[in-house]
PDB file of N, CA and C in Angstrom:
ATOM      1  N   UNK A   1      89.403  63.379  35.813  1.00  0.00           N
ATOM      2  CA  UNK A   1      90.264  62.232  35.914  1.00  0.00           C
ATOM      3  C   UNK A   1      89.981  61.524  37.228  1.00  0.00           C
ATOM      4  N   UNK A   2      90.341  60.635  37.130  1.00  0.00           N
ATOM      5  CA  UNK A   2      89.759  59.429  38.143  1.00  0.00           C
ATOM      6  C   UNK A   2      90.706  57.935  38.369  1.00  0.00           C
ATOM      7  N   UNK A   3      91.398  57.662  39.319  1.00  0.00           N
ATOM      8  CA  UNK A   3      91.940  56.800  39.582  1.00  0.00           C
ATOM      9  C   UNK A   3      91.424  55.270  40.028  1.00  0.00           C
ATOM     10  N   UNK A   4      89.665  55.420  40.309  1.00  0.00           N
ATOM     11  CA  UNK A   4      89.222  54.246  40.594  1.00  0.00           C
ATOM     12  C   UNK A   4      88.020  54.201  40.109  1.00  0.00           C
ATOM     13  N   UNK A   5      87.048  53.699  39.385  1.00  0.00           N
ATOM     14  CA  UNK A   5      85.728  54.025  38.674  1.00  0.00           C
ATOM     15  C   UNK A   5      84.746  52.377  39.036  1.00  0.00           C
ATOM     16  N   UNK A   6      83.952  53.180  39.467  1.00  0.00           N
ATOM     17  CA  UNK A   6      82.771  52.062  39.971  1.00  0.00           C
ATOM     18  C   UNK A   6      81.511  52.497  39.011  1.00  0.00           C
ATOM     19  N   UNK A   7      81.014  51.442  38.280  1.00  0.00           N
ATOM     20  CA  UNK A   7      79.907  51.406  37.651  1.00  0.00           C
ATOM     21  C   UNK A   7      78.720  50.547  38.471  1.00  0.00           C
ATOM     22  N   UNK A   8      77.842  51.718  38.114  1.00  0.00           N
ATOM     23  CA  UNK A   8      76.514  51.286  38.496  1.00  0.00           C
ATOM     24  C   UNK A   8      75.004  51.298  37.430  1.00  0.00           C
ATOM     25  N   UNK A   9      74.270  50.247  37.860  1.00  0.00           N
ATOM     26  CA  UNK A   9      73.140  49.806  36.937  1.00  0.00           C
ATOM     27  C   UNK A   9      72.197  49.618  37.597  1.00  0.00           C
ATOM     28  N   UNK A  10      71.231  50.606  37.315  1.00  0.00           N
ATOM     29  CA  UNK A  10      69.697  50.547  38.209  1.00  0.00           C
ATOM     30  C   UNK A  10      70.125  50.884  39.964  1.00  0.00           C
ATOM     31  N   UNK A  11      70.687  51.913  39.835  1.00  0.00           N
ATOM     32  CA  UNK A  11      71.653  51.698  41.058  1.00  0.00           C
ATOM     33  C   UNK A  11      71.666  51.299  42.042  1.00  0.00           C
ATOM     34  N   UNK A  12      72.625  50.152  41.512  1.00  0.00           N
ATOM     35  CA  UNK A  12      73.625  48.845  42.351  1.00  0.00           C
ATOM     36  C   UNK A  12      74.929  49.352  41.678  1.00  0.00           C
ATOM     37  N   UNK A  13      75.694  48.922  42.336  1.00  0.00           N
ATOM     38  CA  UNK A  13      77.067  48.711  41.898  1.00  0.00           C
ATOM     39  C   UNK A  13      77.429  47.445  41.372  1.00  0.00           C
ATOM     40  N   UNK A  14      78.057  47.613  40.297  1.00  0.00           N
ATOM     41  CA  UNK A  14      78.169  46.447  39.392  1.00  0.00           C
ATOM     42  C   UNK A  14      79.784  46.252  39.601  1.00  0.00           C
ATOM     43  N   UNK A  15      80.450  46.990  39.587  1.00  0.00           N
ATOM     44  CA  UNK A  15      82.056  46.807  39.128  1.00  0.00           C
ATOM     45  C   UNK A  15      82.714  48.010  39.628  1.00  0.00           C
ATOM     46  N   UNK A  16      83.680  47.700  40.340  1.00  0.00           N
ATOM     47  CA  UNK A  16      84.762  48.554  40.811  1.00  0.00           C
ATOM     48  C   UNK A  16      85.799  47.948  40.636  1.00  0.00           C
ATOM     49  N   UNK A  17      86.869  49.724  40.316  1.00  0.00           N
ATOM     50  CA  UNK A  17      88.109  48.905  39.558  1.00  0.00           C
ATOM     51  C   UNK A  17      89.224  50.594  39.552  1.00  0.00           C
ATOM     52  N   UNK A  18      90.457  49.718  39.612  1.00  0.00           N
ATOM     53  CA  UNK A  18      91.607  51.325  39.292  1.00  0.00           C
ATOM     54  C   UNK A  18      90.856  51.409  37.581  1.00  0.00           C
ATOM     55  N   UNK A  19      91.001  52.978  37.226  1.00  0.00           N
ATOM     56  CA  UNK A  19      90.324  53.080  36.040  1.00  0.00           C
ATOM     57  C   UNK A  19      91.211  52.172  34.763  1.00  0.00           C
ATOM     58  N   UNK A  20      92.470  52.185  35.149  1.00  0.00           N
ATOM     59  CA  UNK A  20      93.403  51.421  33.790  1.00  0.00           C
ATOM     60  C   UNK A  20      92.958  50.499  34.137  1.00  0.00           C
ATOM     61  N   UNK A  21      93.152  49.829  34.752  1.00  0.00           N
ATOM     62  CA  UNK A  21      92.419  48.378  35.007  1.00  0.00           C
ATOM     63  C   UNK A  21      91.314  47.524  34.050  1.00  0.00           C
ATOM     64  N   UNK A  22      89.904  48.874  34.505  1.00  0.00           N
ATOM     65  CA  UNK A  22      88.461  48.470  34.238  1.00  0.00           C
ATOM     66  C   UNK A  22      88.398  48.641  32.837  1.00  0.00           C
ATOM     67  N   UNK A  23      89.349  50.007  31.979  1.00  0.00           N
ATOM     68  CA  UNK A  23      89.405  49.919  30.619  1.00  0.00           C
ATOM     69  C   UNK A  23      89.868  48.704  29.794  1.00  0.00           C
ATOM     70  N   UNK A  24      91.164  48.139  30.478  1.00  0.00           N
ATOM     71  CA  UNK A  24      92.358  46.913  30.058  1.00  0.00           C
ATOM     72  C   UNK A  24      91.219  45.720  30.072  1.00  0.00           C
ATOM     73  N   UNK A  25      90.476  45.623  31.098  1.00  0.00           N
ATOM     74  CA  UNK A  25      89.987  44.290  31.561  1.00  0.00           C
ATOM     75  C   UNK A  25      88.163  44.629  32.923  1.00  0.00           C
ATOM     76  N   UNK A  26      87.281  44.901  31.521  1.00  0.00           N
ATOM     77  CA  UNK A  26      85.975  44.965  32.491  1.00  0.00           C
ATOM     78  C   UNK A  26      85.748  43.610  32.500  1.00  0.00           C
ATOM     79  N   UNK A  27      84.946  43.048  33.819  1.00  0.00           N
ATOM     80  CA  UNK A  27      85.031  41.714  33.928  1.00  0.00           C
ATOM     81  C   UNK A  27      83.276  42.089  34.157  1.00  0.00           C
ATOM     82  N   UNK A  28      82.391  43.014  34.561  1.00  0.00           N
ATOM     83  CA  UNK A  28      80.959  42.916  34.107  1.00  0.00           C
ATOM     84  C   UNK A  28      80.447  42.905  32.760  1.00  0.00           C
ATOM     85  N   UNK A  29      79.239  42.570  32.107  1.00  0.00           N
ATOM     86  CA  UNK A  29      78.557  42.664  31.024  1.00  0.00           C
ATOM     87  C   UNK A  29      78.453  43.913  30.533  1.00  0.00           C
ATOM     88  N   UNK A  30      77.717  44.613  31.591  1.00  0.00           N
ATOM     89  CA  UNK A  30      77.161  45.793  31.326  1.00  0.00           C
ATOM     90  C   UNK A  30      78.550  46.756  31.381  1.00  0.00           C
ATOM     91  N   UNK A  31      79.389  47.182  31.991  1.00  0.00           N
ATOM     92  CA  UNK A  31      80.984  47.514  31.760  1.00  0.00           C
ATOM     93  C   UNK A  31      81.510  47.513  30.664  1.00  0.00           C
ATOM     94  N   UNK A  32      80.918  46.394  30.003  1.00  0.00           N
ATOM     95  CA  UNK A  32      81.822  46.016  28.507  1.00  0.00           C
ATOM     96  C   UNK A  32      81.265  46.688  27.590  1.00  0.00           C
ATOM     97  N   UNK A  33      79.875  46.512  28.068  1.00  0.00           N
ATOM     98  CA  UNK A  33      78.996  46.827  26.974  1.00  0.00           C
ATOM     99  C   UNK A  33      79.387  48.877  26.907  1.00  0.00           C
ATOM    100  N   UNK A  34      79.222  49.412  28.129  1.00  0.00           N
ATOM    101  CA  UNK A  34      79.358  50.701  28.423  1.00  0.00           C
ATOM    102  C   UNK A  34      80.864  51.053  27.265  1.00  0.00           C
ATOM    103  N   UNK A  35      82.062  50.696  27.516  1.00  0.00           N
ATOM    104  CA  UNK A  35      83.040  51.093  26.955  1.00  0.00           C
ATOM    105  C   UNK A  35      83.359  50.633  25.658  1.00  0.00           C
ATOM    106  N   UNK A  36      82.455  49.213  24.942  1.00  0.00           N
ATOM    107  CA  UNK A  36      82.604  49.117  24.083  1.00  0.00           C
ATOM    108  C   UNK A  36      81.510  50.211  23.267  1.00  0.00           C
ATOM    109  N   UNK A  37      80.848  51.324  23.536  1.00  0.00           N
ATOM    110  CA  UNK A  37      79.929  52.019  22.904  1.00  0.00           C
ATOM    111  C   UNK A  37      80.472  53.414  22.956  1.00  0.00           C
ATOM    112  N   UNK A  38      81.909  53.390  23.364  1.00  0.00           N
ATOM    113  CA  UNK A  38      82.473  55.058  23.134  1.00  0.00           C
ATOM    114  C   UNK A  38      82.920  55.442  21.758  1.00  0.00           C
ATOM    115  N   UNK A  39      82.676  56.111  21.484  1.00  0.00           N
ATOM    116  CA  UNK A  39      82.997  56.308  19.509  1.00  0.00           C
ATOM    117  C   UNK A  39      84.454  56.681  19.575  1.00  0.00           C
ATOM    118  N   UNK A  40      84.805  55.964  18.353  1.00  0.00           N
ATOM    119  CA  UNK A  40      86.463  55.945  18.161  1.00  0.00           C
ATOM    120  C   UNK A  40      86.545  56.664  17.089  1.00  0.00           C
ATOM    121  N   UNK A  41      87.942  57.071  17.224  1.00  0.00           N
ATOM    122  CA  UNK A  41      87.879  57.905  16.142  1.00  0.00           C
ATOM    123  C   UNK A  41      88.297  57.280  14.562  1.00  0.00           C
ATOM    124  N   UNK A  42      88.765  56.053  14.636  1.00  0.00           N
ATOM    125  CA  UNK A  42      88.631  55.421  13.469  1.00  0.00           C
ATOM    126  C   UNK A  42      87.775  54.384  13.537  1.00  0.00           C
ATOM    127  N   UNK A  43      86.487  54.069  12.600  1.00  0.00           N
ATOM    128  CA  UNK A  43      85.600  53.422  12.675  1.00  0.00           C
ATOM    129  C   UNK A  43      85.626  51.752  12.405  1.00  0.00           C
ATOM    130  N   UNK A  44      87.219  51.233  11.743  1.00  0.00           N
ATOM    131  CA  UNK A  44      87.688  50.456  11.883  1.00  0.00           C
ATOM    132  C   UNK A  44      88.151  49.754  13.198  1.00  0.00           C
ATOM    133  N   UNK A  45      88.254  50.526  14.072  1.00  0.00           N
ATOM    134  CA  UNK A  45      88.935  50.228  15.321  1.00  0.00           C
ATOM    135  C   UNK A  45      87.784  49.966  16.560  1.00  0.00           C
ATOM    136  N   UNK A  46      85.909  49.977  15.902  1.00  0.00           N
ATOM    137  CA  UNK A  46      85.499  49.916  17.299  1.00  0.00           C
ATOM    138  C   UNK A  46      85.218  48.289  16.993  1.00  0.00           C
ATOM    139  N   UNK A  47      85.491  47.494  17.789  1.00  0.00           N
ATOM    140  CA  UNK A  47      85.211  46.026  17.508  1.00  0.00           C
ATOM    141  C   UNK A  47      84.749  45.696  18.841  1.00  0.00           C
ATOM    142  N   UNK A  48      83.667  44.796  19.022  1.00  0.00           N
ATOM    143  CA  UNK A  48      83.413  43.850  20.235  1.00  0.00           C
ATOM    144  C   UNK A  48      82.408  44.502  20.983  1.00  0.00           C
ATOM    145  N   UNK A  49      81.017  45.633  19.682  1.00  0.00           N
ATOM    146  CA  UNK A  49      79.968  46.340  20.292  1.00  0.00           C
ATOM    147  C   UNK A  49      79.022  45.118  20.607  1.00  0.00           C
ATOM    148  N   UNK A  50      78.830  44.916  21.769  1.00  0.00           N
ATOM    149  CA  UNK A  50      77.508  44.493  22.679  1.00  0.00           C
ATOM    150  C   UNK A  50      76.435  45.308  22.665  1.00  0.00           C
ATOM    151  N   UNK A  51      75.541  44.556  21.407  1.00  0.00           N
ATOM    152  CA  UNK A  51      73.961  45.624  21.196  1.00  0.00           C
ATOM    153  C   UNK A  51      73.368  45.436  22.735  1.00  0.00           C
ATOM    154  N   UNK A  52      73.193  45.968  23.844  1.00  0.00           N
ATOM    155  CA  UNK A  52      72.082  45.733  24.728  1.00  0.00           C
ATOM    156  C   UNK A  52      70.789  45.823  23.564  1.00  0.00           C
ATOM    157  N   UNK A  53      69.610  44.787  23.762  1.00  0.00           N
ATOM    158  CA  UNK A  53      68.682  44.911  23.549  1.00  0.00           C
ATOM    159  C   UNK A  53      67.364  44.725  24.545  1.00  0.00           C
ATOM    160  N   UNK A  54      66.325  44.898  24.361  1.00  0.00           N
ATOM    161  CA  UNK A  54      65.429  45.027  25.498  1.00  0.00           C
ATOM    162  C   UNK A  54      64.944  46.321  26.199  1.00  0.00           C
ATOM    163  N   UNK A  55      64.238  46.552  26.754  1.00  0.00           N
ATOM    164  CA  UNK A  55      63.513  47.854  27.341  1.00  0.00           C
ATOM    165  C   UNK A  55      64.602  47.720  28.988  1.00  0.00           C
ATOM    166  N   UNK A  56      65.001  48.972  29.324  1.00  0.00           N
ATOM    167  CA  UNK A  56      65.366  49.095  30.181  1.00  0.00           C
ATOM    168  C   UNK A  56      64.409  48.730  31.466  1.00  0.00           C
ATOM    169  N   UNK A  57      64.818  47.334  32.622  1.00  0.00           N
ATOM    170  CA  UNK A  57      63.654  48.022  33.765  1.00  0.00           C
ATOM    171  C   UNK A  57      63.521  49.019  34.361  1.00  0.00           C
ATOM    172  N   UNK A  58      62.226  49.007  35.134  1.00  0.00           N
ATOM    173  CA  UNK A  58      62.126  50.206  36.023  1.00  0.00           C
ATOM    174  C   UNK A  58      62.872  50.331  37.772  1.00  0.00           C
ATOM    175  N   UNK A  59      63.607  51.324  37.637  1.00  0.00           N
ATOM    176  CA  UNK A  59      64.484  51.375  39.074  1.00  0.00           C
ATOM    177  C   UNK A  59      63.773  50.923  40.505  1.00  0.00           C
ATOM    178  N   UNK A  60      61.940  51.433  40.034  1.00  0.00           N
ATOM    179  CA  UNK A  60      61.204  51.588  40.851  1.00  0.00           C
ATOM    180  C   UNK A  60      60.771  50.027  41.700  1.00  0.00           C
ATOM    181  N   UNK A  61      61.179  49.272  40.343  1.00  0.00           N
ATOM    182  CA  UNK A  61      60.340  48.005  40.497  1.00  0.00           C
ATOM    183  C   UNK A  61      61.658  47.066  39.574  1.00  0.00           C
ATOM    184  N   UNK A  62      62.707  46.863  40.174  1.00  0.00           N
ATOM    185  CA  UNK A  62      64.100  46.082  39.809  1.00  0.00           C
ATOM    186  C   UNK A  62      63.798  45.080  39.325  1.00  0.00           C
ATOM    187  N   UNK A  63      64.290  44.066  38.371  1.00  0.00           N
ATOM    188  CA  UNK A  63      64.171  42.643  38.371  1.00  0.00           C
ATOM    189  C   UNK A  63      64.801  41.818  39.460  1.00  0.00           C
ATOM    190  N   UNK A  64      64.242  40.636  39.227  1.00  0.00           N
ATOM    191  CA  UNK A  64      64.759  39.720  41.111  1.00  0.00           C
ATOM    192  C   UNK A  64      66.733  39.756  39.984  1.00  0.00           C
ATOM    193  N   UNK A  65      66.759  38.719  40.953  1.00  0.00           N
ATOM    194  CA  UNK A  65      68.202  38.199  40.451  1.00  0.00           C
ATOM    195  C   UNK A  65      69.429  39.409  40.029  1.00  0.00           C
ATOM    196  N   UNK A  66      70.102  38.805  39.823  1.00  0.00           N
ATOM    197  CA  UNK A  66      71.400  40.395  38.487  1.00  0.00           C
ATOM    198  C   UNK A  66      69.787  41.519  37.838  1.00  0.00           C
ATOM    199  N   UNK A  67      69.805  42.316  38.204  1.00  0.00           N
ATOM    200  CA  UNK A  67      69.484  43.336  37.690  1.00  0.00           C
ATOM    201  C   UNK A  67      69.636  43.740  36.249  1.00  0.00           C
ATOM    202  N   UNK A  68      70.583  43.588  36.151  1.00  0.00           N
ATOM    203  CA  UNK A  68      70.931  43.719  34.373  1.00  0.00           C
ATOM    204  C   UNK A  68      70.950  42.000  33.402  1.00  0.00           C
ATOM    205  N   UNK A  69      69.958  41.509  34.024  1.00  0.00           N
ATOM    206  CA  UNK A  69      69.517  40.051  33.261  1.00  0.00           C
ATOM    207  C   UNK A  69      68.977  40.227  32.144  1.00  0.00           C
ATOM    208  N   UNK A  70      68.007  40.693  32.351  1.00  0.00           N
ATOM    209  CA  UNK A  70      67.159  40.910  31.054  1.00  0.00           C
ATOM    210  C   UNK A  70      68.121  41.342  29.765  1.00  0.00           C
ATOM    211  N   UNK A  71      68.790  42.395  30.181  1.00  0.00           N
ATOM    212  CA  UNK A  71      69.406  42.346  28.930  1.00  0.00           C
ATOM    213  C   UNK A  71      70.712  42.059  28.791  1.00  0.00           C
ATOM    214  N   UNK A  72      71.240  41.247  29.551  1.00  0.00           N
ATOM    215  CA  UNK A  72      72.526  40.831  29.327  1.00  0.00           C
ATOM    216  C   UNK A  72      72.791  39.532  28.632  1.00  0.00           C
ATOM    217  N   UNK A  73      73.553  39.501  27.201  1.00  0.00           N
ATOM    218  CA  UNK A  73      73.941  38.825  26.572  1.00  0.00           C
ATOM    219  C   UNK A  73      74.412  37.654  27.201  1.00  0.00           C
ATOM    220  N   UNK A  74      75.139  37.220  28.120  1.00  0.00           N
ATOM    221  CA  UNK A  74      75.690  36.181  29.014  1.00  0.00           C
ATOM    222  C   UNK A  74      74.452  35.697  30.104  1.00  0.00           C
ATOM    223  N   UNK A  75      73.342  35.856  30.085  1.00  0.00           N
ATOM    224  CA  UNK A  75      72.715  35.768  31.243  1.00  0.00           C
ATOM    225  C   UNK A  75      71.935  34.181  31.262  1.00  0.00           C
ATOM    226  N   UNK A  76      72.402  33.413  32.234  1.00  0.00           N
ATOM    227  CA  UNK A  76      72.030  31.795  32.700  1.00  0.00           C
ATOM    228  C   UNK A  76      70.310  32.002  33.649  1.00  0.00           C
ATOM    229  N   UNK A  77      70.066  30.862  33.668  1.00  0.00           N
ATOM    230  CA  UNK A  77      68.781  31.062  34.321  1.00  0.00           C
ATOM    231  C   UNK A  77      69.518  31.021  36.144  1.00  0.00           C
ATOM    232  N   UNK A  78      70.775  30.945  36.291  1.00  0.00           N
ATOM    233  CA  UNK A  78      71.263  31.200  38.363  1.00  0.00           C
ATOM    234  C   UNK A  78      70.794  33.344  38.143  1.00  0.00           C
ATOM    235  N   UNK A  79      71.130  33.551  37.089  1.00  0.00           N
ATOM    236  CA  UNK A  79      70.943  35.262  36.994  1.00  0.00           C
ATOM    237  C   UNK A  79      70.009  35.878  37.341  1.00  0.00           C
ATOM    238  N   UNK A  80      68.768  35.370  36.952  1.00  0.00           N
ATOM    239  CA  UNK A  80      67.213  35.449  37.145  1.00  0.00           C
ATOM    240  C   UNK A  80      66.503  35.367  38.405  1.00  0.00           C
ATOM    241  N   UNK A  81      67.696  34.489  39.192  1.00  0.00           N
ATOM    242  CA  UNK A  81      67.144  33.670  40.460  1.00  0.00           C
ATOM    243  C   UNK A  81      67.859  34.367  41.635  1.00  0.00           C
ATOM    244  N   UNK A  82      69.076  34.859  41.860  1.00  0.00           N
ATOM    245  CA  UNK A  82      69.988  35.063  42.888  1.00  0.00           C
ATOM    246  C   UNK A  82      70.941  36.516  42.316  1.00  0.00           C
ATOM    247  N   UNK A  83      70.528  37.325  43.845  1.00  0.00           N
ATOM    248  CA  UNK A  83      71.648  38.271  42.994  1.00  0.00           C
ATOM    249  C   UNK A  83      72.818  37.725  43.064  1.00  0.00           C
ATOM    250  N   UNK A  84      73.854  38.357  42.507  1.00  0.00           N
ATOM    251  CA  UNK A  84      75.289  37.900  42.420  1.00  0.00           C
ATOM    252  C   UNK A  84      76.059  38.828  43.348  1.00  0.00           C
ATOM    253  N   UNK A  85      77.202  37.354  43.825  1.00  0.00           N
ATOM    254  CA  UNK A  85      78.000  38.360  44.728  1.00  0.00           C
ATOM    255  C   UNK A  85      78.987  38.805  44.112  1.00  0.00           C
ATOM    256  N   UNK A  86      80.099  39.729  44.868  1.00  0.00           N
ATOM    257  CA  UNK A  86      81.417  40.392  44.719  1.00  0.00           C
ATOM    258  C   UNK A  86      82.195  39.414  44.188  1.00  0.00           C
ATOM    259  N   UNK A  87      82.757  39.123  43.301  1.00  0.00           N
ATOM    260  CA  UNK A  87      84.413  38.769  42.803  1.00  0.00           C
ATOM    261  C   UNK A  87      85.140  39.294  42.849  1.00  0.00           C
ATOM    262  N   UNK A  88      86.459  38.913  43.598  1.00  0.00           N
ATOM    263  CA  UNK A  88      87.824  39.496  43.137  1.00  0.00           C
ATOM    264  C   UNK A  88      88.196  39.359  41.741  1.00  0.00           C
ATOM    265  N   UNK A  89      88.412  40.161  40.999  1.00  0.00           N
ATOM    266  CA  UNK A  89      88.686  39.825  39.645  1.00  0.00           C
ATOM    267  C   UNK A  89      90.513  40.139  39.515  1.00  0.00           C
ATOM    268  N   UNK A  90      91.285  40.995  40.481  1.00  0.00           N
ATOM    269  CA  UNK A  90      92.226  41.520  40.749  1.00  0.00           C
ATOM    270  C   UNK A  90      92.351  42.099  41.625  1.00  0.00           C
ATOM    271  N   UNK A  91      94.026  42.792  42.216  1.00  0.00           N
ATOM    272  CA  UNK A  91      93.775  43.605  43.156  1.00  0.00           C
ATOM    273  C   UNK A  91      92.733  45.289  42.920  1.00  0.00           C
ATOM    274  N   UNK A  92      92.300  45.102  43.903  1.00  0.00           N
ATOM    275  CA  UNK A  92      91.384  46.489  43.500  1.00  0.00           C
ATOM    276  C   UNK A  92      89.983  46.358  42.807  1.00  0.00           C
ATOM    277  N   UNK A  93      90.020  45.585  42.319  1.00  0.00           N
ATOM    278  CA  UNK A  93      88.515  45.118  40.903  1.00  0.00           C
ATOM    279  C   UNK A  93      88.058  44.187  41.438  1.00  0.00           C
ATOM    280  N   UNK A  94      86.708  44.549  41.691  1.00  0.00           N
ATOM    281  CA  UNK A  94      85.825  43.652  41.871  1.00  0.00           C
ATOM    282  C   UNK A  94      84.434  43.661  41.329  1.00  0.00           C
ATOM    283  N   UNK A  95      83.431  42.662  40.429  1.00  0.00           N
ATOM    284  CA  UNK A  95      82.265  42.837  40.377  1.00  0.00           C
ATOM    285  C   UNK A  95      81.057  41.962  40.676  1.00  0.00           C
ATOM    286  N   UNK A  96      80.411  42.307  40.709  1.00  0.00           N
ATOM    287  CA  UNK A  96      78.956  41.881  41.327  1.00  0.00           C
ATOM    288  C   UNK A  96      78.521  41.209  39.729  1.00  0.00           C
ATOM    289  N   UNK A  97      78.670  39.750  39.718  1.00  0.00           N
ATOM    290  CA  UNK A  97      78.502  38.997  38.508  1.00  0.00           C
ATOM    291  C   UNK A  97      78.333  37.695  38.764  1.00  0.00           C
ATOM    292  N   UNK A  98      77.822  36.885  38.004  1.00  0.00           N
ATOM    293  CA  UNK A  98      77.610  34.977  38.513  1.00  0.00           C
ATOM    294  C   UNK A  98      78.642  34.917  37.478  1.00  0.00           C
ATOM    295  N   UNK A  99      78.860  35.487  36.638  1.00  0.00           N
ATOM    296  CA  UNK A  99      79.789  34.890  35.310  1.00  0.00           C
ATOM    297  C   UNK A  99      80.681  36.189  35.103  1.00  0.00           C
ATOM    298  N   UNK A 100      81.571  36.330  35.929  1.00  0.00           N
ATOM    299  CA  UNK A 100      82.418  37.671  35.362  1.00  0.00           C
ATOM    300  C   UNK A 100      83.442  37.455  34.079  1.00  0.00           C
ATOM    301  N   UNK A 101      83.447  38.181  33.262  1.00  0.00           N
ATOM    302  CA  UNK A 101      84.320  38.104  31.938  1.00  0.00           C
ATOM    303  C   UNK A 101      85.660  38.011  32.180  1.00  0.00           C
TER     304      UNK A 101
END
């Protein structure tokens, strides 16, 4: 159990958040995508799966810009170009996004 949960991608930190929070309201891509892919136990009930598609990059050799561009469904050509800074999304939550959800 965990009272504050920070996700990370290609490790960076993408999103920090109290954990009720980040479940109620992920404001990263990749966040959404992460919790919308936990299996439910009624198969009616998983709605709003974000296929990531694309080859994962290599940690070794990052993409410029948001890191998780390539395969992020929301991703503008500012993504490609500039990493993204911190948003307050709430107290406590913040993520590293040009377009937080």
């Amino acid at each position: 159990m965990s009272d504050r949960i920070g996700v990370m991608y290609l490790g960076r930190l993408v999103e920090v958040a109290p954990s009720g929070e980040l479940f109620r309201r992920p404001a990263h891509p990749y966040t959404a995508a992460l919790l919308a892919s936990i299996p439910q136990g009624d198969p009616r009930r998983r709605g709003g799966l974000v296929p990531l598609t694309g080859e994962i990059p290599s940690p070794a050799n990052p993409p410029s810009g948001c890191r998780f561009h390539p395969r992020c469904p929301a991703a503008k050509p500012l993504c490609r170009e500039a990493e993204p800074p911190w948003h307050e999304i709430g107290p406590d939550h913040a993520a590293a996004c040009h377009f937080p959800l």
